[in-house]
C-alpha atoms as a PDB file:
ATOM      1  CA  UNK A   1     -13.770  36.888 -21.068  1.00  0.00           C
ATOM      2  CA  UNK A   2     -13.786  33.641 -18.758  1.00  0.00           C
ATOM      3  CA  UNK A   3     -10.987  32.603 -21.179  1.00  0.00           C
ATOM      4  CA  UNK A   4      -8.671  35.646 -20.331  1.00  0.00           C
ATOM      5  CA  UNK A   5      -9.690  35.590 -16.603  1.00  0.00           C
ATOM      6  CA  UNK A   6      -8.107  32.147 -16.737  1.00  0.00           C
ATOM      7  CA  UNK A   7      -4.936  32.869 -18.437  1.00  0.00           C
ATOM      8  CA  UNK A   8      -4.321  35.794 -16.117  1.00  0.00           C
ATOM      9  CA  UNK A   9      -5.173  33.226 -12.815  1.00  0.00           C
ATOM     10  CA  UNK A  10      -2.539  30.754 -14.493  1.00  0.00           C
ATOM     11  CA  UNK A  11       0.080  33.726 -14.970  1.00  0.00           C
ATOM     12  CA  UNK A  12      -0.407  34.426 -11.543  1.00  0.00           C
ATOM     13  CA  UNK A  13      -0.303  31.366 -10.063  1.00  0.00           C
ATOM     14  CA  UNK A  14       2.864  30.589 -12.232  1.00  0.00           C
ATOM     15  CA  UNK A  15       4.845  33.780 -10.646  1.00  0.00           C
ATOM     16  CA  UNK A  16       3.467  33.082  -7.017  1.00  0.00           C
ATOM     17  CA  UNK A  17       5.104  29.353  -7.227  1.00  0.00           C
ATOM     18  CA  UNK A  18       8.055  31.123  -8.724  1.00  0.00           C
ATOM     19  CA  UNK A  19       8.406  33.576  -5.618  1.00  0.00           C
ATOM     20  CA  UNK A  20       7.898  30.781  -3.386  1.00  0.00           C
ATOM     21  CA  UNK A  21      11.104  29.304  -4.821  1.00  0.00           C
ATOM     22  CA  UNK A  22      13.007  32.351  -4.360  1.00  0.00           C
ATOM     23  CA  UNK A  23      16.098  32.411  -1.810  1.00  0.00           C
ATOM     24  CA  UNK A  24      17.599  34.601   0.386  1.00  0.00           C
ATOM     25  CA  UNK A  25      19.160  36.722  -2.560  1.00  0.00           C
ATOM     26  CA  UNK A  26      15.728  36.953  -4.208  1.00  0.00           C
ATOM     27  CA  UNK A  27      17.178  34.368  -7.235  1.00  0.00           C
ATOM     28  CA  UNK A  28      14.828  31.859  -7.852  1.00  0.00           C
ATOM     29  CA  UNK A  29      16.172  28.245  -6.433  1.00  0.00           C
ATOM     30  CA  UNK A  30      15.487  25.296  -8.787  1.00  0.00           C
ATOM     31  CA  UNK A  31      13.603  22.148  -6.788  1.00  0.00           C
ATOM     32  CA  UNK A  32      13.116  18.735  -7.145  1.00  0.00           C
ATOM     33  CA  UNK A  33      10.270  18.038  -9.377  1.00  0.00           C
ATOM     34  CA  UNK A  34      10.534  21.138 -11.661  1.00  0.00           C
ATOM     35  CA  UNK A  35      10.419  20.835 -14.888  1.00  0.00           C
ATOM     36  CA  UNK A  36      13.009  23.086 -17.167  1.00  0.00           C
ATOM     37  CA  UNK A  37      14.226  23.520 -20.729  1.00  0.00           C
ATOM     38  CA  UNK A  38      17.986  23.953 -21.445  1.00  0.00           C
ATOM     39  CA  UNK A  39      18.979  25.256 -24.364  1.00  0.00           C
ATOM     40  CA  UNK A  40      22.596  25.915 -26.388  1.00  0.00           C
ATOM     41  CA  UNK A  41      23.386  28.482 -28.520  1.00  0.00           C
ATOM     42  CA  UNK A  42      24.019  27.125 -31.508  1.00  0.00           C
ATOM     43  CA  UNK A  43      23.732  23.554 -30.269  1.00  0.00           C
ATOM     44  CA  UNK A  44      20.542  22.024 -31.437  1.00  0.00           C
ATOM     45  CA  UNK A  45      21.160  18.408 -30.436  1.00  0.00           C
ATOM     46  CA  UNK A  46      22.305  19.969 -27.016  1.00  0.00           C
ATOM     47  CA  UNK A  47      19.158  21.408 -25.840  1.00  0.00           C
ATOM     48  CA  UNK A  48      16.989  19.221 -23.613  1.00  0.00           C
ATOM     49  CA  UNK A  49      13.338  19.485 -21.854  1.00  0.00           C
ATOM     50  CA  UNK A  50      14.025  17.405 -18.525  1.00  0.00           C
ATOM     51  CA  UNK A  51      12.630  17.313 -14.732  1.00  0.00           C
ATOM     52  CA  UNK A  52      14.617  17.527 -11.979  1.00  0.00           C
ATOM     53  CA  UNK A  53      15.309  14.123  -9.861  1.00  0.00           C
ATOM     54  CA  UNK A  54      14.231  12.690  -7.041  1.00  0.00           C
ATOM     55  CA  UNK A  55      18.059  12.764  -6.052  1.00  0.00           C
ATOM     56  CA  UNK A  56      18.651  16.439  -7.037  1.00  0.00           C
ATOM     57  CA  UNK A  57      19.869  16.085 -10.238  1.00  0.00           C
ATOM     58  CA  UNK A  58      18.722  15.692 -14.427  1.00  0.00           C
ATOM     59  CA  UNK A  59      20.289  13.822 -16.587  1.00  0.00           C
ATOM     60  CA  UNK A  60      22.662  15.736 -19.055  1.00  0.00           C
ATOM     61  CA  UNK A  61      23.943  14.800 -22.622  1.00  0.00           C
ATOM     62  CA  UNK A  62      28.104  14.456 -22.521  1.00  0.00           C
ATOM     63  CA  UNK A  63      27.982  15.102 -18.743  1.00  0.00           C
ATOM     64  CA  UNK A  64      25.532  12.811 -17.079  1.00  0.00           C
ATOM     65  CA  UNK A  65      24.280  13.568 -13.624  1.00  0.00           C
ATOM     66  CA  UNK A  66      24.115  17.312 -12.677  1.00  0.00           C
ATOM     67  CA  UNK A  67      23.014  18.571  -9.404  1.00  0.00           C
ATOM     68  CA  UNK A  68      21.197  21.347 -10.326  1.00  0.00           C
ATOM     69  CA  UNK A  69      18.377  21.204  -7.488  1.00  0.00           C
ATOM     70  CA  UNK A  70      18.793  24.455  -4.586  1.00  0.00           C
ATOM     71  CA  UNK A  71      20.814  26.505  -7.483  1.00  0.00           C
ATOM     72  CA  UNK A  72      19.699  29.248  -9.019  1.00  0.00           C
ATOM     73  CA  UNK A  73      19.109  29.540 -12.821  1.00  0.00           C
ATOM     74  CA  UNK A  74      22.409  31.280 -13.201  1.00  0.00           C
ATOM     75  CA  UNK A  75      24.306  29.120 -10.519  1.00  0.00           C
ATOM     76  CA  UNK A  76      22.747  26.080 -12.952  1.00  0.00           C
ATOM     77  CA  UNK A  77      23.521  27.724 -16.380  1.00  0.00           C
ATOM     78  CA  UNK A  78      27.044  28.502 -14.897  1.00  0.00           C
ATOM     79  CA  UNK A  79      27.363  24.702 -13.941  1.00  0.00           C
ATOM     80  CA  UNK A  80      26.451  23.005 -17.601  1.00  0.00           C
ATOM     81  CA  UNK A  81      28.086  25.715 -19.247  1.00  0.00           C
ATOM     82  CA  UNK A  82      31.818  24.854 -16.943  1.00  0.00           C
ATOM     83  CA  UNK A  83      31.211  21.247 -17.779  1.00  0.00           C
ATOM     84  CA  UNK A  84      30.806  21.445 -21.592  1.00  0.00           C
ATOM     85  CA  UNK A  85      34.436  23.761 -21.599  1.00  0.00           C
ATOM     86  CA  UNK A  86      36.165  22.011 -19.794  1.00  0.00           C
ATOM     87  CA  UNK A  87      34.934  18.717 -21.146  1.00  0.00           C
ATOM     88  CA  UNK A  88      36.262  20.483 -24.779  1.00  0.00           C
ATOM     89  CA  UNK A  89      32.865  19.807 -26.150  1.00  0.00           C
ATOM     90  CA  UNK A  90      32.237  23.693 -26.612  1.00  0.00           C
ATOM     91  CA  UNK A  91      34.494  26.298 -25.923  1.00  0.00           C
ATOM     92  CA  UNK A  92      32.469  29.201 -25.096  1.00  0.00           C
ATOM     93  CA  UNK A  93      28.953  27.627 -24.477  1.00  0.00           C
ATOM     94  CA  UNK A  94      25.968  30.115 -23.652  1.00  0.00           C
ATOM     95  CA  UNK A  95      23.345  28.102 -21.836  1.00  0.00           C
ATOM     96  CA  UNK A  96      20.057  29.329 -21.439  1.00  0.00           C
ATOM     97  CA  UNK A  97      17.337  27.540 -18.622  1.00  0.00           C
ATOM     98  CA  UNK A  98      13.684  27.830 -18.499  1.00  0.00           C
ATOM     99  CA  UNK A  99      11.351  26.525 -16.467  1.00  0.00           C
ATOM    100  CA  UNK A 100       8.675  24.284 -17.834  1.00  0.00           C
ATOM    101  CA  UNK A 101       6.648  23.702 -14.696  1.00  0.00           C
ATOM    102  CA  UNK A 102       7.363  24.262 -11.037  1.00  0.00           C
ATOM    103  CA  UNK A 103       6.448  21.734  -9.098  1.00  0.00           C
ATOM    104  CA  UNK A 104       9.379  21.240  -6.267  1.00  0.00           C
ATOM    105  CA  UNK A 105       7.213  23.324  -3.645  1.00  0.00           C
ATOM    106  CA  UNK A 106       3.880  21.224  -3.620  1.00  0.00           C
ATOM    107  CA  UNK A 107       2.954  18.659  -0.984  1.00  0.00           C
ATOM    108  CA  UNK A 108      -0.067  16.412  -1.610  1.00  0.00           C
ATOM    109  CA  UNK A 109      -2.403  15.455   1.245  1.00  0.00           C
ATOM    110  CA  UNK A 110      -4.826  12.528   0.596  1.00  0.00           C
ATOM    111  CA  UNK A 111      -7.208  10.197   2.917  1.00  0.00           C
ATOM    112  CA  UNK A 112      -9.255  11.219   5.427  1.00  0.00           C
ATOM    113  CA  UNK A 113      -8.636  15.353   5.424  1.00  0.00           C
ATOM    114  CA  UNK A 114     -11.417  17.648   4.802  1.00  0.00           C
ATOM    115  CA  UNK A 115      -9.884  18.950   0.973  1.00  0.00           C
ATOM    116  CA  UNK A 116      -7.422  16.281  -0.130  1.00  0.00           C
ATOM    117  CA  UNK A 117      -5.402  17.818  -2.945  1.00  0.00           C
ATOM    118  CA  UNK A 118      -2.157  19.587  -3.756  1.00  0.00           C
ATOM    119  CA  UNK A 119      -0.969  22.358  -2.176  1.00  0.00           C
ATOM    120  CA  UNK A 120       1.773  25.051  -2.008  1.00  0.00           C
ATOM    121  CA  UNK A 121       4.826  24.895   1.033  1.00  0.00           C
ATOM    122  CA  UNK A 122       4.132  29.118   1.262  1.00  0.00           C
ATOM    123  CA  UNK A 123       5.533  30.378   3.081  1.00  0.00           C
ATOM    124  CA  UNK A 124       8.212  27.819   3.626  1.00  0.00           C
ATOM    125  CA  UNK A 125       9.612  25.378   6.768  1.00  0.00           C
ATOM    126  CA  UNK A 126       5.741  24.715   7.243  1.00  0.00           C
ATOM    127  CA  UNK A 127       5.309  21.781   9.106  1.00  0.00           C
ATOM    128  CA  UNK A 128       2.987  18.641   9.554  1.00  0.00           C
ATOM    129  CA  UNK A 129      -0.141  19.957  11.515  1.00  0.00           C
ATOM    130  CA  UNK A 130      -0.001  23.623   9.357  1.00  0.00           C
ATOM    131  CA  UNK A 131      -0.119  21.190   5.988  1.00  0.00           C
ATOM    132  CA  UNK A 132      -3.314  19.037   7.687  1.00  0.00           C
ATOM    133  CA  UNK A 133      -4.832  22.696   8.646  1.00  0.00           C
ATOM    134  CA  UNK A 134      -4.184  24.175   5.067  1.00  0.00           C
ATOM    135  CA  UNK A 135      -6.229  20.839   3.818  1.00  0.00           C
ATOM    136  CA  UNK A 136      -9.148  20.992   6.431  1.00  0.00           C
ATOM    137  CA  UNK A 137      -7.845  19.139   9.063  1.00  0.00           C
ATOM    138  CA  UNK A 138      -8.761  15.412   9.627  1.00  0.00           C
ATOM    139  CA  UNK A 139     -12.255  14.239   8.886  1.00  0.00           C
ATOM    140  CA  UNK A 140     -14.307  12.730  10.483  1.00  0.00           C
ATOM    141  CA  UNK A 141     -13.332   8.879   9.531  1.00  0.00           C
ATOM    142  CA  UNK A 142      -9.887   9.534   9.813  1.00  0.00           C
ATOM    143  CA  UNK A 143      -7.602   7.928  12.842  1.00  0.00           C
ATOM    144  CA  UNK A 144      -5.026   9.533  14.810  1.00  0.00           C
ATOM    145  CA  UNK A 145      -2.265   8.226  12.622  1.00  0.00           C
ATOM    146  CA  UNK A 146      -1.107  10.092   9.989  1.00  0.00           C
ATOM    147  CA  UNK A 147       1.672   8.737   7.133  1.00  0.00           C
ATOM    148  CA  UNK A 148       4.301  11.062   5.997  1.00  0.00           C
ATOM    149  CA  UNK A 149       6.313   9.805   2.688  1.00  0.00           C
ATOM    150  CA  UNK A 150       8.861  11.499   0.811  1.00  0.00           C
ATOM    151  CA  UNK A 151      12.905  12.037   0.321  1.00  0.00           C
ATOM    152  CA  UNK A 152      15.261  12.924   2.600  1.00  0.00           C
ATOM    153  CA  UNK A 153      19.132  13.860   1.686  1.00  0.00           C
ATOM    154  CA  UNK A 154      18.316  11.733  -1.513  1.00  0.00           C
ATOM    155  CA  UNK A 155      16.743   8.706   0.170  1.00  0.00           C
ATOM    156  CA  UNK A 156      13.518   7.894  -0.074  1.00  0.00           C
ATOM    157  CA  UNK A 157      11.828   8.456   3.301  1.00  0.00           C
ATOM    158  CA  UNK A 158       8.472   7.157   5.343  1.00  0.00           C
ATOM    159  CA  UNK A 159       7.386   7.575   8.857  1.00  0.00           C
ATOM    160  CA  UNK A 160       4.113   6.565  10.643  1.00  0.00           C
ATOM    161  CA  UNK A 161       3.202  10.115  13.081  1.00  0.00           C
ATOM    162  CA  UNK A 162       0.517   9.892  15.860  1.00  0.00           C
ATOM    163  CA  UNK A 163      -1.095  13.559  15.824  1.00  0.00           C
ATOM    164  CA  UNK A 164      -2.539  13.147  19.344  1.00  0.00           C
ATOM    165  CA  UNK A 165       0.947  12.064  20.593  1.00  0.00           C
ATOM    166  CA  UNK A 166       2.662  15.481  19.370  1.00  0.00           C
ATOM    167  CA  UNK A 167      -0.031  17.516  21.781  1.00  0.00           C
ATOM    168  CA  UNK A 168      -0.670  15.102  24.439  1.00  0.00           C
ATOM    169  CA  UNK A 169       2.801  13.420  24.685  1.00  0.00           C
ATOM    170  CA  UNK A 170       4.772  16.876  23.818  1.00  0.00           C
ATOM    171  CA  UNK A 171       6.296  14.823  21.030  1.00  0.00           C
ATOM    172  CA  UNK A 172       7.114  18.112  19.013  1.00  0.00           C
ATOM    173  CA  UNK A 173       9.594  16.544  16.789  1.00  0.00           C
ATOM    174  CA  UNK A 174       7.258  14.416  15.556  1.00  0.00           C
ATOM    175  CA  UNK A 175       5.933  17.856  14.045  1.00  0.00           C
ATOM    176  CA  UNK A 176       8.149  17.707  11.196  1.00  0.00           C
ATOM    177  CA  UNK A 177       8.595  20.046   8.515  1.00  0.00           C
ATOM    178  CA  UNK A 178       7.271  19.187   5.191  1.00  0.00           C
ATOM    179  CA  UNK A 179       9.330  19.371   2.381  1.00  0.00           C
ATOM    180  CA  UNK A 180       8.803  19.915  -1.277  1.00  0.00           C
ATOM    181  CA  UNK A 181       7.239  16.548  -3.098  1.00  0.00           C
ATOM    182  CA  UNK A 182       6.192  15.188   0.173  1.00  0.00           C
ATOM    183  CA  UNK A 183       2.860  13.129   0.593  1.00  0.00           C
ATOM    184  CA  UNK A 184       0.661  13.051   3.488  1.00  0.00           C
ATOM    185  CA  UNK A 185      -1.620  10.468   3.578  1.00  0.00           C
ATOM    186  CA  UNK A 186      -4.433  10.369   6.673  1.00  0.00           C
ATOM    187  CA  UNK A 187      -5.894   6.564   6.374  1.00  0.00           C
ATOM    188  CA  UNK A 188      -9.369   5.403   8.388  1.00  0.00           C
ATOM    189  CA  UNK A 189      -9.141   5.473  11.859  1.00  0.00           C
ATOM    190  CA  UNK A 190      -8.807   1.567  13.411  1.00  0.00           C
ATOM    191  CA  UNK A 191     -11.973  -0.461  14.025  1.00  0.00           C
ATOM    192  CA  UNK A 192     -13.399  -3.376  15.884  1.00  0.00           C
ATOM    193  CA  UNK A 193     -16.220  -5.314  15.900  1.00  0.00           C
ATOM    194  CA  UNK A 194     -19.146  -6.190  18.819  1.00  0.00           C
ATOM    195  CA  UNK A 195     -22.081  -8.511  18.271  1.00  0.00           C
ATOM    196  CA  UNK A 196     -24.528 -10.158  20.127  1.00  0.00           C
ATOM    197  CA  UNK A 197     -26.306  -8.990  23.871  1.00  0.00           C
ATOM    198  CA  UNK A 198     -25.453  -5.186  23.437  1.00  0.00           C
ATOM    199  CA  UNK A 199     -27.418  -2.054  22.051  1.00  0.00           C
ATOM    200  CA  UNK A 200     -25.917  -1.305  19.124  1.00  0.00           C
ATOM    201  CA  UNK A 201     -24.126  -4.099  17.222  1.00  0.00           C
ATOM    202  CA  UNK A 202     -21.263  -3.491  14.430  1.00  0.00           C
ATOM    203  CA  UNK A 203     -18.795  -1.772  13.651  1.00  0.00           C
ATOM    204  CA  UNK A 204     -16.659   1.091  15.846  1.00  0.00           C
ATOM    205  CA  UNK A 205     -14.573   3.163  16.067  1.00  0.00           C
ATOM    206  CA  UNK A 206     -11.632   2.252  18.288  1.00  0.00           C
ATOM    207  CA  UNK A 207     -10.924   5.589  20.789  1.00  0.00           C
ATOM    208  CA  UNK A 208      -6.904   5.773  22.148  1.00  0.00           C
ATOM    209  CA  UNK A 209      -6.541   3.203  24.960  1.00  0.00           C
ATOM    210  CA  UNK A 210      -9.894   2.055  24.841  1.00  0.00           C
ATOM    211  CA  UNK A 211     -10.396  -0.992  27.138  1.00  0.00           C
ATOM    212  CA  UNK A 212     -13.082  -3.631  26.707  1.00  0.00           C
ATOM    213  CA  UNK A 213     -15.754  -1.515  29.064  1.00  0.00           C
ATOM    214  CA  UNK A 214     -15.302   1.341  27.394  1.00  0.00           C
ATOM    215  CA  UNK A 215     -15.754  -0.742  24.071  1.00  0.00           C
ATOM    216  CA  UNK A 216     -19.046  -2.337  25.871  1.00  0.00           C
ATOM    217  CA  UNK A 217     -20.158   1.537  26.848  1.00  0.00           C
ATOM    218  CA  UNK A 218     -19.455   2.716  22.621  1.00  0.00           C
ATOM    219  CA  UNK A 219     -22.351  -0.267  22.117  1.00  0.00           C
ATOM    220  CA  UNK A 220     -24.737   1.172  24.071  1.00  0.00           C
ATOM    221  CA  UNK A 221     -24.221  -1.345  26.693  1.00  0.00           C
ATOM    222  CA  UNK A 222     -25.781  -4.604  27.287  1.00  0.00           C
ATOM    223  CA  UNK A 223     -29.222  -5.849  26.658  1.00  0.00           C
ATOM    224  CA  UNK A 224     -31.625  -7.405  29.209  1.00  0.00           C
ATOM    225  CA  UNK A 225     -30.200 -10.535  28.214  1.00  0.00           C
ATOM    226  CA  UNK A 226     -26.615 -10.294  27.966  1.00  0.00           C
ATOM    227  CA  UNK A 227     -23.619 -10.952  30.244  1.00  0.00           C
ATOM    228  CA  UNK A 228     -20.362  -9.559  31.473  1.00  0.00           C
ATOM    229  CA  UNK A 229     -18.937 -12.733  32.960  1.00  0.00           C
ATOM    230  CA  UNK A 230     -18.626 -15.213  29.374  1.00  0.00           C
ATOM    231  CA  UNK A 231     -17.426 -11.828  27.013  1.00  0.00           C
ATOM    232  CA  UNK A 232     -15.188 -13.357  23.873  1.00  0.00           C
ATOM    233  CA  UNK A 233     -12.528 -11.947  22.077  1.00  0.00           C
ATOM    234  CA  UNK A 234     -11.229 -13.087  18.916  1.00  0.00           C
ATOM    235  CA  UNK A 235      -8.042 -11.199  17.818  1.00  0.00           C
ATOM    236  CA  UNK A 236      -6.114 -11.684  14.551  1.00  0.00           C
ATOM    237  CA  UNK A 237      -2.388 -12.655  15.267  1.00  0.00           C
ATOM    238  CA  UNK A 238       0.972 -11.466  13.474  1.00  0.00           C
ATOM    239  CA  UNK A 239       1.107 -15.052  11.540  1.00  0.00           C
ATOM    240  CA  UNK A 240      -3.097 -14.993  10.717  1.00  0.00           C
ATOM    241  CA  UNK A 241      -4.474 -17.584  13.283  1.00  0.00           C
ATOM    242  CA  UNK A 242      -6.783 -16.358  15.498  1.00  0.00           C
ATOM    243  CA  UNK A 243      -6.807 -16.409  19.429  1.00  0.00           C
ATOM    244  CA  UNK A 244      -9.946 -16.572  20.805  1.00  0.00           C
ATOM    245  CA  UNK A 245     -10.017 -15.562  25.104  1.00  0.00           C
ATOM    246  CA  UNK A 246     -12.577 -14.378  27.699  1.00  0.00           C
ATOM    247  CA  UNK A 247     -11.000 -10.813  28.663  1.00  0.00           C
ATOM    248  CA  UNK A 248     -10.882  -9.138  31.798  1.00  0.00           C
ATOM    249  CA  UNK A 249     -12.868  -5.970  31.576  1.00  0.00           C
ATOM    250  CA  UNK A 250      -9.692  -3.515  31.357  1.00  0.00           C
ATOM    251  CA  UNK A 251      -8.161  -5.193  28.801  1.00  0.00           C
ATOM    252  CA  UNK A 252      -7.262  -3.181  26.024  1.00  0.00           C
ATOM    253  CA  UNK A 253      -9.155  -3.176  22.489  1.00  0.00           C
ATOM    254  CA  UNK A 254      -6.615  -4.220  20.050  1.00  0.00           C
ATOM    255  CA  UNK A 255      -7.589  -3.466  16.065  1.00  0.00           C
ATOM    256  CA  UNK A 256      -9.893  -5.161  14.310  1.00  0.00           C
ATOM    257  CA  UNK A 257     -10.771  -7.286  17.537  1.00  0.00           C
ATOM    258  CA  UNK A 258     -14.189  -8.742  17.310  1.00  0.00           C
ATOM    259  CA  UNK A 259     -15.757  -8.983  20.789  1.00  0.00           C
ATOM    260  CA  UNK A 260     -19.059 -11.269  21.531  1.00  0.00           C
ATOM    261  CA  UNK A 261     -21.138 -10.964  24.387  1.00  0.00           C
ATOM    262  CA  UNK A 262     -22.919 -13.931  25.118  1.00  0.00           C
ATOM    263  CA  UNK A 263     -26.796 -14.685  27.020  1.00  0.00           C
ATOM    264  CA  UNK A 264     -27.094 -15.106  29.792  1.00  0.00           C
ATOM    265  CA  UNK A 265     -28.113 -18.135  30.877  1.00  0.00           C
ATOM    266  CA  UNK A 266     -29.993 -17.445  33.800  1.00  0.00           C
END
């Protein structure tokens, strides 16, 4: 029984991704990252189990690279079928195409999200912050950076997107939308580092345009001992050394900054 259950789930499954490919027309629309099966009548050595490019196309005996992704099955039949006539290799070649395994309309989301995985672009032209909400949204350890990889007109394609910035800063067009094969990937959300005269010593989490009070305020403050006036930063630079300086108290927390707060010595 749990056997059938799952073969009818799979079927289903199977059909839904293939209606999720469909176009305007109804056909279904071959994708990047689908797998098919072509196969000539009569022409064994001809018929070939391939997955579609990152560029669009597969790789076809006697004809090389076909762009075959955003046809449908009988646009892409049509196509092979046209190249092997007029190439004289077959003169009235019946193609057949099957798909293997659809995989053109799934995005993976991975890092800091509430249910990392794979999922489906349905319905399509979703965009960045609908894909986050279809995985959970961002946990709790995750930053307000989000990275976005994937192709784009063939290319490959990465861009570093600042979720607060698209609501805060009305950057909608950083709310891009997400295309088949895409990867989302949430990473931890910056650090830095207090020790010494405060409450709570270690690790935090560094808050958008946090300044060194505020920073000071996430420790639970100073002790009975500590001092405001000798505070030390030491902060990592581009080529490794590190620049140690007393800061003013509105300086802004850079990551990965490790700020000391000395005794007092009176």
């Amino acid at each position: 029984m749990i056997k059938a259950w799952k073969i009818v789930l799979a079927t289903f499954l199977f059909l839904w991704s293939m209606q999720s490919h469909a176009g305007e027309n109804g056909d279904f629309l071959l994708s990047v990252g689908d797998s098919i099966r072509i196969a000539v009548y009569r022409n064994p050595d001809l018929n070939l189990d391939t997955r579609i490019n990152e560029d669009s196309t597969i790789t076809y005996p006697l004809l090389g690279a076909i762009k075959v992704s955003g046809l449908s099955i009988p646009q892409a039949e049509a196509l092979i079928a046209k190249g092997l006539k007029d190439g004289g290799y077959i003169q009235e070649p019946q193609v057949n195409i099957s798909i293997s395994t659809v995989r053109g309309n799934l995005v993976s989301v991975l890092g800091q999200v509430t249910r990392p995985g794979l999922f489906p672009l349905d319905p399509a032209n979703l965009r960045l912050t609908e894909v986050l909400a279809l995985a959970g949204g961002v946990a709790g350890g995750g930053g307000e950076n989000v990275i976005l990889m994937g192709s784009r007109d063939g290319k490959p394609f990465r861009k570093v997107i600042n979720l607060v910035s698209i609501y805060l800063d009305n950057k909608t067009s950083d709310d891009m939308v997400i295309m088949g094969r895409d990867e989302i990937y949430v990473p931890l959300a910056p650090v830095y580092y207090i020790y010494g005269e405060v409450q709570r010593a270690g690790i935090n989490m560094l808050l958008r345009d946090m300044t060194v009070i505020q920073g000071l305020a996430q420790g639970g403050g100073l002790t009975a001992r500590g001092t405001a006036r000798n505070i030390l930063i030491s902060r990592k630079q581009p080529d490794g050394k590190v620049k140690k300086f007393h800061p003013e108290m509105d300086e802004p927390i850079q990551q990965n900054d490790v700020i000391y707060v000395h005794e007092s010595l009176f």
